[in-house]
PDB file of N, CA and C in Angstrom:
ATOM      1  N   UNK A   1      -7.353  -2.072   7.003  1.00  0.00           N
ATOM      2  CA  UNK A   1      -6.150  -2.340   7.740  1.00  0.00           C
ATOM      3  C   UNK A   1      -5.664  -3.775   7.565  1.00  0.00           C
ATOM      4  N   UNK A   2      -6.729  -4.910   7.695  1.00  0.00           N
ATOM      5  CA  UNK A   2      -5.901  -6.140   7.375  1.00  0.00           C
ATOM      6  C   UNK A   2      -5.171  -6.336   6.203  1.00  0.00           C
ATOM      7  N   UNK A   3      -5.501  -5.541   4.928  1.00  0.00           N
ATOM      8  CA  UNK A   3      -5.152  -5.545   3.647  1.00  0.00           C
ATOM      9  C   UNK A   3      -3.534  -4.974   3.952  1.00  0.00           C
ATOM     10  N   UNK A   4      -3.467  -3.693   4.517  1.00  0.00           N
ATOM     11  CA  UNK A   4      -2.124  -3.047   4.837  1.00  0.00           C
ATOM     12  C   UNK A   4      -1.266  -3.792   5.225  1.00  0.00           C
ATOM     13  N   UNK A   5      -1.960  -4.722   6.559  1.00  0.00           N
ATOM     14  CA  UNK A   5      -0.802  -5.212   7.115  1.00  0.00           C
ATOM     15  C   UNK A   5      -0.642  -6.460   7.184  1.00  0.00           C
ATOM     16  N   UNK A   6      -1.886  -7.021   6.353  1.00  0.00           N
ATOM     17  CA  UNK A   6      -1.696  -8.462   5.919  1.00  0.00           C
ATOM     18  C   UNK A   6      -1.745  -9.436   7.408  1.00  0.00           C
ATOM     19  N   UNK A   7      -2.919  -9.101   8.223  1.00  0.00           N
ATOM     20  CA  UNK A   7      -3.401  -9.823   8.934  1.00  0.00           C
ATOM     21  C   UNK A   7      -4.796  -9.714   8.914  1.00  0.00           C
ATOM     22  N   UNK A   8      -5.469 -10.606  10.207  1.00  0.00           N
ATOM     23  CA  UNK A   8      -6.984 -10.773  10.183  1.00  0.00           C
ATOM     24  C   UNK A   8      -7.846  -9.729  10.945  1.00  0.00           C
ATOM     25  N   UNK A   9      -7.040  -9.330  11.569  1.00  0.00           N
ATOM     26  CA  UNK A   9      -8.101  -8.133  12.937  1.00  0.00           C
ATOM     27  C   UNK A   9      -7.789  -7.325  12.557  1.00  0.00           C
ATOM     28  N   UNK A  10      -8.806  -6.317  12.510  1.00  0.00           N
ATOM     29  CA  UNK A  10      -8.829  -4.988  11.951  1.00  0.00           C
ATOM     30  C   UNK A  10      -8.629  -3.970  13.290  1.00  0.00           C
ATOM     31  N   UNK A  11      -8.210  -4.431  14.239  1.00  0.00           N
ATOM     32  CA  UNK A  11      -7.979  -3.897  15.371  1.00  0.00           C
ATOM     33  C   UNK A  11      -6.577  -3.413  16.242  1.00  0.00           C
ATOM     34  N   UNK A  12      -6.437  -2.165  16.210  1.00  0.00           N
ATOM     35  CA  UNK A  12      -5.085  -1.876  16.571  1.00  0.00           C
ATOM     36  C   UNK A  12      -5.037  -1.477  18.027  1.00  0.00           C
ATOM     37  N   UNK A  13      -4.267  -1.767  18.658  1.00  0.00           N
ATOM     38  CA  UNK A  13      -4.047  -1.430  20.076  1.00  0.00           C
ATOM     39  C   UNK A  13      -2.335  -0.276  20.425  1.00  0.00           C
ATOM     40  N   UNK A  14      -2.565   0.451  20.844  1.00  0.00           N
ATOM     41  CA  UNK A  14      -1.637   1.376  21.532  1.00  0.00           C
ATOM     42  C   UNK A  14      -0.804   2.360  20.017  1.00  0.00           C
ATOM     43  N   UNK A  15       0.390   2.974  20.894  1.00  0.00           N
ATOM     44  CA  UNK A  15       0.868   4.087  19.613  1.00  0.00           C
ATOM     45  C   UNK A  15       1.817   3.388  18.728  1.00  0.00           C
ATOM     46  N   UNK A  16       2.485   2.276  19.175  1.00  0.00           N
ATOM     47  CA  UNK A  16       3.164   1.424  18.305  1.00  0.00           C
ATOM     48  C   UNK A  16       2.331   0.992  17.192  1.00  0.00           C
ATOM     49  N   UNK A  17       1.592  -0.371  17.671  1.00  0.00           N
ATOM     50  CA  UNK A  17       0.778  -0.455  16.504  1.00  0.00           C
ATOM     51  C   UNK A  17      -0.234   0.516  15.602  1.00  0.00           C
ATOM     52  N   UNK A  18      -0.314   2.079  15.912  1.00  0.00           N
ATOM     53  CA  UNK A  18      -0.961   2.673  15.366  1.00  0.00           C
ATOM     54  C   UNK A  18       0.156   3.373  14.660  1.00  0.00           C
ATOM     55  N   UNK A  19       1.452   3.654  14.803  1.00  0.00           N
ATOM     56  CA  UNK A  19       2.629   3.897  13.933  1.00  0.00           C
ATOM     57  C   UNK A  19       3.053   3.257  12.971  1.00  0.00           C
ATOM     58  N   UNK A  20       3.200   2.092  12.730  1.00  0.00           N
ATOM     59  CA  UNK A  20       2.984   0.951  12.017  1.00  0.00           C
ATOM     60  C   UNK A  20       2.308   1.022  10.669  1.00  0.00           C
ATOM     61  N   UNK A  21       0.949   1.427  10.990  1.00  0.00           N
ATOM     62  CA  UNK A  21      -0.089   1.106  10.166  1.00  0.00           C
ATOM     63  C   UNK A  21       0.288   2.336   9.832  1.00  0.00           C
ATOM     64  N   UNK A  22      -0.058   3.238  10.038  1.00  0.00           N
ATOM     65  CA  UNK A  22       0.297   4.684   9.387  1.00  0.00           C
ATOM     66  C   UNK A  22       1.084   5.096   8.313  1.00  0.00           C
ATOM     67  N   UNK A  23       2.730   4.459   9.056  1.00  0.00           N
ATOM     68  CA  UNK A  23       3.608   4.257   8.341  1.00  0.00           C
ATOM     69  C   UNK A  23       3.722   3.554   7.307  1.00  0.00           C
ATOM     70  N   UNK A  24       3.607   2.408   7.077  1.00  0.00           N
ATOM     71  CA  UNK A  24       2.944   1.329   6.190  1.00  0.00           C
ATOM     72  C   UNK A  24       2.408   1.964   5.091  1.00  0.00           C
ATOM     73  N   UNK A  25       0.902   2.389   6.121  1.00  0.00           N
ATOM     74  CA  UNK A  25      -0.522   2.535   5.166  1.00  0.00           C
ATOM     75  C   UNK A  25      -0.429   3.933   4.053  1.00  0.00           C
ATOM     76  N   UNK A  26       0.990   4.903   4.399  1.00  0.00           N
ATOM     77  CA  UNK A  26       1.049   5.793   3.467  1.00  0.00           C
ATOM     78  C   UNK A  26       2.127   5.739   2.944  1.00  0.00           C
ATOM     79  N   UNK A  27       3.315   4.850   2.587  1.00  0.00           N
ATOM     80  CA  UNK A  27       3.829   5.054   2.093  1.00  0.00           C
ATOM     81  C   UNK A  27       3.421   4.410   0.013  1.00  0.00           C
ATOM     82  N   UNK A  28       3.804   5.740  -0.273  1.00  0.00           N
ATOM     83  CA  UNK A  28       3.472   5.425  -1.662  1.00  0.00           C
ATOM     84  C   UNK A  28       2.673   6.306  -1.956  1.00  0.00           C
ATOM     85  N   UNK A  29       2.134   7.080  -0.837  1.00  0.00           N
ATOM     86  CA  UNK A  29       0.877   7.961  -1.225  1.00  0.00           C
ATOM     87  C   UNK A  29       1.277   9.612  -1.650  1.00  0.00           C
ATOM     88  N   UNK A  30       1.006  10.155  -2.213  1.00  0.00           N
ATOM     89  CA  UNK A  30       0.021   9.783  -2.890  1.00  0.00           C
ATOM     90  C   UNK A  30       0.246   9.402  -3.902  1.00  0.00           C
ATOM     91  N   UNK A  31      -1.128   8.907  -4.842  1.00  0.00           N
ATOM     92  CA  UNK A  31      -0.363   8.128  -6.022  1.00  0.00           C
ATOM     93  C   UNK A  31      -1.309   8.522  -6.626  1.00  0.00           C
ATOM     94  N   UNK A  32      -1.588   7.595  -8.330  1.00  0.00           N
ATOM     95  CA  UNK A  32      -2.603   7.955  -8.876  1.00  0.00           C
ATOM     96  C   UNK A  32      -4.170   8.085  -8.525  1.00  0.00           C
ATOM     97  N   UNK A  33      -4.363   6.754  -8.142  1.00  0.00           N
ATOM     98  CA  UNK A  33      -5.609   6.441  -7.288  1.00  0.00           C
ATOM     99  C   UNK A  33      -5.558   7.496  -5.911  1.00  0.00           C
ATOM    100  N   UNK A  34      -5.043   7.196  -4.795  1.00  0.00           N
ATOM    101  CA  UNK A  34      -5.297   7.468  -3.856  1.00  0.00           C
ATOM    102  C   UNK A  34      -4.477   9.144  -3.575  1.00  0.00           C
ATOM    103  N   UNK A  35      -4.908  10.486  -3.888  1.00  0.00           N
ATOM    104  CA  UNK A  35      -4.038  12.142  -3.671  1.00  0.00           C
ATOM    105  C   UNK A  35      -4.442  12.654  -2.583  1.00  0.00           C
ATOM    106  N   UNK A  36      -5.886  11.909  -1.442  1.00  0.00           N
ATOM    107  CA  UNK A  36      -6.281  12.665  -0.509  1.00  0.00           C
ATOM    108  C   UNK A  36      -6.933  13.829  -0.965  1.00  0.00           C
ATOM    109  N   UNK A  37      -7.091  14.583  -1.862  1.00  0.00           N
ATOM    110  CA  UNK A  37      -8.249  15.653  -2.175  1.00  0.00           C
ATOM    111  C   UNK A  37      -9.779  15.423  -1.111  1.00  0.00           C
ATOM    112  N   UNK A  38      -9.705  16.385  -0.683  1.00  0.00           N
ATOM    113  CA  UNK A  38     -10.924  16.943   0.310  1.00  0.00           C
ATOM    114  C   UNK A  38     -11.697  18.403  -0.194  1.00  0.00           C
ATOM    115  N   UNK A  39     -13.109  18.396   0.097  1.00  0.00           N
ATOM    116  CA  UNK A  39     -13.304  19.629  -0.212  1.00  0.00           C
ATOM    117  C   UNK A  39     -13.562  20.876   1.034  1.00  0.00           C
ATOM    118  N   UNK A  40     -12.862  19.958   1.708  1.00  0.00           N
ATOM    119  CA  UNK A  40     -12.980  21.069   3.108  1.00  0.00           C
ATOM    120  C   UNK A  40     -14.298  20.538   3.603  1.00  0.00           C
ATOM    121  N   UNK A  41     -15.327  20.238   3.357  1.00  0.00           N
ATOM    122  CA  UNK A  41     -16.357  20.283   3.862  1.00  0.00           C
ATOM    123  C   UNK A  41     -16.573  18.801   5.157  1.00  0.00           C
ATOM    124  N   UNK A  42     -17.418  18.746   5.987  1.00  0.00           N
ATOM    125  CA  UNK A  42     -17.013  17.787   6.991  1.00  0.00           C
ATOM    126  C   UNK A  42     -18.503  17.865   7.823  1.00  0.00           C
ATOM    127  N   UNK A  43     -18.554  16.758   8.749  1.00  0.00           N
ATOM    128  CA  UNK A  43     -19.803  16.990   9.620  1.00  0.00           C
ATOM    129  C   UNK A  43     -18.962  16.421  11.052  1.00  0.00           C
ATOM    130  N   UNK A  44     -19.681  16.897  12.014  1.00  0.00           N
ATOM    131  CA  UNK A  44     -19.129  16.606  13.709  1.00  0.00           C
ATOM    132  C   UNK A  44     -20.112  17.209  14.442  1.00  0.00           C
ATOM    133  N   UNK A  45     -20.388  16.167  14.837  1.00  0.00           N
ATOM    134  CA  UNK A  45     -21.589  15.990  16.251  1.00  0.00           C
ATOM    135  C   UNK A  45     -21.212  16.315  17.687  1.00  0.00           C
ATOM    136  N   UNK A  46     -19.752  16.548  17.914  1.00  0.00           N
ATOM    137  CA  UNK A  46     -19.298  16.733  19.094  1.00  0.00           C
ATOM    138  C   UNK A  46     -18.879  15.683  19.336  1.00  0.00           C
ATOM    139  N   UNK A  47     -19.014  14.302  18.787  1.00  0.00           N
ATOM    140  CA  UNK A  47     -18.700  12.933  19.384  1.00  0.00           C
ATOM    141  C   UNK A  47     -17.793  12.462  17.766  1.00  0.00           C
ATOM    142  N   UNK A  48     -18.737  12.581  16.749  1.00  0.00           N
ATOM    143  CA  UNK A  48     -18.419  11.923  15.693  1.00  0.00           C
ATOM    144  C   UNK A  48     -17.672  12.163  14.678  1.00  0.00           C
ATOM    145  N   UNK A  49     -16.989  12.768  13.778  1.00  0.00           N
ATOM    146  CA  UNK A  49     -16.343  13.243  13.046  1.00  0.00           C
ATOM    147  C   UNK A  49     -16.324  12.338  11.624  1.00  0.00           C
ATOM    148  N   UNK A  50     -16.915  13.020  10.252  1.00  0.00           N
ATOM    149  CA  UNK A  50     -16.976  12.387   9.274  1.00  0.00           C
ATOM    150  C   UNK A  50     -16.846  13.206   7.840  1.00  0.00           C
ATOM    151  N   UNK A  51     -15.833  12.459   7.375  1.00  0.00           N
ATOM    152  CA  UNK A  51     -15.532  13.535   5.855  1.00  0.00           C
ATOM    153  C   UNK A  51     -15.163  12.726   4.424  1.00  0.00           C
ATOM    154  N   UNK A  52     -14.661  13.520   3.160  1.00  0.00           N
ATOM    155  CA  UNK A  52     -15.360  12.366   2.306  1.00  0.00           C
ATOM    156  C   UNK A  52     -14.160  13.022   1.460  1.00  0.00           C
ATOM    157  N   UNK A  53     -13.522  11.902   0.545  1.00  0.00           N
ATOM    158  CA  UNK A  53     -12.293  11.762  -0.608  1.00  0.00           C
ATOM    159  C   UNK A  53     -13.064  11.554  -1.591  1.00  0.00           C
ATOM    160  N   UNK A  54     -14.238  12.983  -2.470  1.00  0.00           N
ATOM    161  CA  UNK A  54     -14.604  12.616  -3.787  1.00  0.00           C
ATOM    162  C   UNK A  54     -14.207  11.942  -4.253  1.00  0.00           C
ATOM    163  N   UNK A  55     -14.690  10.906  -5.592  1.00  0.00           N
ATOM    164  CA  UNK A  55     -14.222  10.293  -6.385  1.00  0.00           C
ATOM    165  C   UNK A  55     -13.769  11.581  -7.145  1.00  0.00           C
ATOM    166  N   UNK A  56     -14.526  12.637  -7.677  1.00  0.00           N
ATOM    167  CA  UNK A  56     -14.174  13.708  -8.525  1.00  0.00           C
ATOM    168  C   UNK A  56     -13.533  14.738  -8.325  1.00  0.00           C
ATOM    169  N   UNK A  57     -12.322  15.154  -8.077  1.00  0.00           N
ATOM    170  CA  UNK A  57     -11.576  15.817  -7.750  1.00  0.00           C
ATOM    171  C   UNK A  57     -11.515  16.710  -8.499  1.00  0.00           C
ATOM    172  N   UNK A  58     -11.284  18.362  -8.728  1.00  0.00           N
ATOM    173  CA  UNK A  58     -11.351  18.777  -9.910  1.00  0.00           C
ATOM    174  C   UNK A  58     -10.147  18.969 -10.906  1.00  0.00           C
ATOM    175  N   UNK A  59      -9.371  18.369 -10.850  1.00  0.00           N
ATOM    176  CA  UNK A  59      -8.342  17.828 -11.933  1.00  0.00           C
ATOM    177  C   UNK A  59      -8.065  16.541 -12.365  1.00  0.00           C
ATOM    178  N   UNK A  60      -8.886  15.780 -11.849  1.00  0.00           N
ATOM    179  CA  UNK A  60      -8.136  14.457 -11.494  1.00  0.00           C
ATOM    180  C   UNK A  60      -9.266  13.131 -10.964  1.00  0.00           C
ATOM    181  N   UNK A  61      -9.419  12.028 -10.771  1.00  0.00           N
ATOM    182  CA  UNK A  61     -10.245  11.377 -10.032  1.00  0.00           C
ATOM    183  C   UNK A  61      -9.486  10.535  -9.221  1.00  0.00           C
ATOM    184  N   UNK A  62     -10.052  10.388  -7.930  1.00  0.00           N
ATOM    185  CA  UNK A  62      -9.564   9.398  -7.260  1.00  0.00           C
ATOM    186  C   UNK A  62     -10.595   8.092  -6.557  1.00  0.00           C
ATOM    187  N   UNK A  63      -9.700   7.254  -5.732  1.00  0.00           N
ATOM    188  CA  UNK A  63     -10.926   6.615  -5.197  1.00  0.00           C
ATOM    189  C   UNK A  63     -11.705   7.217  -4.061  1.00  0.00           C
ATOM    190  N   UNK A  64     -12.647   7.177  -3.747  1.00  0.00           N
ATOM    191  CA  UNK A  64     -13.566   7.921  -3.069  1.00  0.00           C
ATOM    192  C   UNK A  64     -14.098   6.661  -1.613  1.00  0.00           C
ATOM    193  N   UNK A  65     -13.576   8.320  -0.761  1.00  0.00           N
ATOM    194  CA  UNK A  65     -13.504   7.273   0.748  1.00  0.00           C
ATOM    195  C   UNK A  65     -14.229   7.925   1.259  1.00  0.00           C
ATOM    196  N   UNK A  66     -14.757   7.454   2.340  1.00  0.00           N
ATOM    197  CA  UNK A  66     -15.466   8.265   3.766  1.00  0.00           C
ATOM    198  C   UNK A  66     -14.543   7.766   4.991  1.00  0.00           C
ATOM    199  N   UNK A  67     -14.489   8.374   5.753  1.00  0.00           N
ATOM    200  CA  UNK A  67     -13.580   8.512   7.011  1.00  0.00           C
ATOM    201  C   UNK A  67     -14.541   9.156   8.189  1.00  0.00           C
ATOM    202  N   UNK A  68     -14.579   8.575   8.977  1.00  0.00           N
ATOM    203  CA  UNK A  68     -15.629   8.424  10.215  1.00  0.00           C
ATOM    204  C   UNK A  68     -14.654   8.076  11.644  1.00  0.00           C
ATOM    205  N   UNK A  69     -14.684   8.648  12.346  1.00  0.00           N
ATOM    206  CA  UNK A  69     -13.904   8.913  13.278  1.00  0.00           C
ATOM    207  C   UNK A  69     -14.423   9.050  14.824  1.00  0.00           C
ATOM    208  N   UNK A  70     -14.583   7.856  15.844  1.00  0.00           N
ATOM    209  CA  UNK A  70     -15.442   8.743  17.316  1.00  0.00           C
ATOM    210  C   UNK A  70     -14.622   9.087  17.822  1.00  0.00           C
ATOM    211  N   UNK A  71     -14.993  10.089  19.166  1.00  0.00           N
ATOM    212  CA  UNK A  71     -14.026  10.573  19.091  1.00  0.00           C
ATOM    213  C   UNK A  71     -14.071  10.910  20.830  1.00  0.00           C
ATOM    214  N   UNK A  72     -12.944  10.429  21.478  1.00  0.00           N
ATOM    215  CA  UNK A  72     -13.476  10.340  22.942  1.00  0.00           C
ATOM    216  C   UNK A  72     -12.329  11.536  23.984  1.00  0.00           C
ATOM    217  N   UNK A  73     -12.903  12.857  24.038  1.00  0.00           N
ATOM    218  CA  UNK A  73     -12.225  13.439  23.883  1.00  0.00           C
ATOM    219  C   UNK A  73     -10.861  14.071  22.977  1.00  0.00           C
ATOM    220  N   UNK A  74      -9.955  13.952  23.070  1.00  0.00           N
ATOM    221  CA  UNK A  74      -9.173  14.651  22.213  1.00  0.00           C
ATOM    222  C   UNK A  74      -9.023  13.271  21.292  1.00  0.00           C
ATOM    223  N   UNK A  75      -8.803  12.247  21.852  1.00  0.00           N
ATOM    224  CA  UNK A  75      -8.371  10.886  21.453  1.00  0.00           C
ATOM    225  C   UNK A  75      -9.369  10.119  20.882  1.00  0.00           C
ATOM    226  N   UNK A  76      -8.857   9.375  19.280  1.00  0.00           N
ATOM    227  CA  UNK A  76      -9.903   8.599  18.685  1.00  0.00           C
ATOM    228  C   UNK A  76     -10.077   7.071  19.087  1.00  0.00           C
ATOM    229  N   UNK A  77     -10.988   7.055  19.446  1.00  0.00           N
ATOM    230  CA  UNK A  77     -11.607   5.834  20.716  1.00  0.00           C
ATOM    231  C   UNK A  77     -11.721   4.838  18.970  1.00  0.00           C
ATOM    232  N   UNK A  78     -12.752   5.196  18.352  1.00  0.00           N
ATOM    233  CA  UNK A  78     -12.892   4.174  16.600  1.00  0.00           C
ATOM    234  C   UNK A  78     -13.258   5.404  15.559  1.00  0.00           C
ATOM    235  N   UNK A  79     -11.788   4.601  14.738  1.00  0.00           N
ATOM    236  CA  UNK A  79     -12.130   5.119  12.727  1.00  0.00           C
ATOM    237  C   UNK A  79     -12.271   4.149  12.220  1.00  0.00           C
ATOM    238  N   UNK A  80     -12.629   4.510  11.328  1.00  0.00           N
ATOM    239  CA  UNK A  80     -13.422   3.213  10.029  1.00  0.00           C
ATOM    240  C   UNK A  80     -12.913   4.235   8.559  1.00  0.00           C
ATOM    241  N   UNK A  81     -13.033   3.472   7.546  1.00  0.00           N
ATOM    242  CA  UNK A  81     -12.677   3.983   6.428  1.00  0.00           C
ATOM    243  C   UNK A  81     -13.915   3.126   5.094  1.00  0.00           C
ATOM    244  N   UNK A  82     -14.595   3.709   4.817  1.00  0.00           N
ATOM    245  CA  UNK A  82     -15.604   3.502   4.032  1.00  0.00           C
ATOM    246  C   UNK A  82     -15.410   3.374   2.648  1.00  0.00           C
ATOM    247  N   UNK A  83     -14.843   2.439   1.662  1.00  0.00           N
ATOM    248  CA  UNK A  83     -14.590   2.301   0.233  1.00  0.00           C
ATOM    249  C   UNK A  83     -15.820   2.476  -1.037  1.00  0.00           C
ATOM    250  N   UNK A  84     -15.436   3.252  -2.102  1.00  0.00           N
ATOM    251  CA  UNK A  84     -16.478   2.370  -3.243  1.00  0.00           C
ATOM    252  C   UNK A  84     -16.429   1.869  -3.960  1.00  0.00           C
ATOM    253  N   UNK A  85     -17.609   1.676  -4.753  1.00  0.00           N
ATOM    254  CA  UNK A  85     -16.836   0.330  -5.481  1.00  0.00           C
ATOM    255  C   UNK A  85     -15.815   0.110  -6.438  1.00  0.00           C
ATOM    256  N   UNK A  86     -15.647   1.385  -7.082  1.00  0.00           N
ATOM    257  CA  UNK A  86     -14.104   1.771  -7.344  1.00  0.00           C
ATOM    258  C   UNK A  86     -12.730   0.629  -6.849  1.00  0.00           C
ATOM    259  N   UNK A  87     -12.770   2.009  -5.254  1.00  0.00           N
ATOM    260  CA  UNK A  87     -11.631   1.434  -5.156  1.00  0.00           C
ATOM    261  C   UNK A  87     -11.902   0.011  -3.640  1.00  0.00           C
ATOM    262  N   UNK A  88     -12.652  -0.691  -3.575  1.00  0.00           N
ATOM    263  CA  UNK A  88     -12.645  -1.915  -3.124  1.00  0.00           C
ATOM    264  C   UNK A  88     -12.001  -3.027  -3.582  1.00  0.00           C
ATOM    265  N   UNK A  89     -12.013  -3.358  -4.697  1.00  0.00           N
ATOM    266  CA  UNK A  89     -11.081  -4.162  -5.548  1.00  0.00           C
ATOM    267  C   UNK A  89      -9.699  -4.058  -4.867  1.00  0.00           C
ATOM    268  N   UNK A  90      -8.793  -2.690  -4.537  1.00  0.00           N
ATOM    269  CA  UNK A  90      -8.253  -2.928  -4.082  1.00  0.00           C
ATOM    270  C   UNK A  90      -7.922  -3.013  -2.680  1.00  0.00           C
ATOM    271  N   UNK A  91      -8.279  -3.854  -2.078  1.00  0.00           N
ATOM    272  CA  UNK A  91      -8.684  -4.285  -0.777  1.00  0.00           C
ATOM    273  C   UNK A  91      -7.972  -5.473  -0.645  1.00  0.00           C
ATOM    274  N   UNK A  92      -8.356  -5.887  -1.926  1.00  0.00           N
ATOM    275  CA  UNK A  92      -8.819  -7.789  -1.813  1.00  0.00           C
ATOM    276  C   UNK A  92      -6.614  -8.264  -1.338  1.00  0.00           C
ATOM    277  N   UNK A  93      -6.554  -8.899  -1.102  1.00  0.00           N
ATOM    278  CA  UNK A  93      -5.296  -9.411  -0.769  1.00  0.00           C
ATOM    279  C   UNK A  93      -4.725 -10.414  -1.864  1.00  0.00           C
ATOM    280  N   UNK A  94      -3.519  -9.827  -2.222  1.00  0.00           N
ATOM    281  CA  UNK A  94      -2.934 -10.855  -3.245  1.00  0.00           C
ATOM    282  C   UNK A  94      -1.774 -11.751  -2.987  1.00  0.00           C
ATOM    283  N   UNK A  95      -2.304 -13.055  -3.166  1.00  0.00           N
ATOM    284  CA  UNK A  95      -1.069 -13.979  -2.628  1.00  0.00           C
ATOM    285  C   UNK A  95      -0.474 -14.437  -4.072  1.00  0.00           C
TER     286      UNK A  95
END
């Protein structure tokens, strides 16, 4: 998220700033790197929620994410987004 929005806290507060980032964070998508391919498959603990953006897609490769999600009732209390080393590079911020 700081990369998206080109600040320091990786911390968003309320539906504005979570519109924002959203908005932001997908436009362009999908693209070469990043198509979202899932294989359906997923794990959830009742609390936790966690699923995975192969690098190997079967047409195609992308960068390969994990997405981890708690989850406090209906509403996600913390997500995180897990990079590899792929696509970390693009992370880094370019001035």
């Amino acid at each position: 998220m700081p990369r998206i929005l080109d600040q320091q806290s990786g911390v968003l507060l309320g539906h504005d700033e979570l519109r924002h980032f959203f908005l932001k964070g997908t436009a362009g998508r999908p693209n070469e790197l990043v198509r979202w391919y899932r294989t359906g498959r997923y794990m959830f603990d009742g609390c936790t929620l966690i699923w995975e953006y192969p690098r190997q897609a079967p047409e195609f490769e992308q960068v390969d994410l994990v997405e981890v999600m708690e989850l406090a009732g209906p509403r996600i209390a913390h997500h995180r987004i897990y990079w590899d080393w792929f696509g970390t590079p693009l992370l880094e911020r370019h001035r």
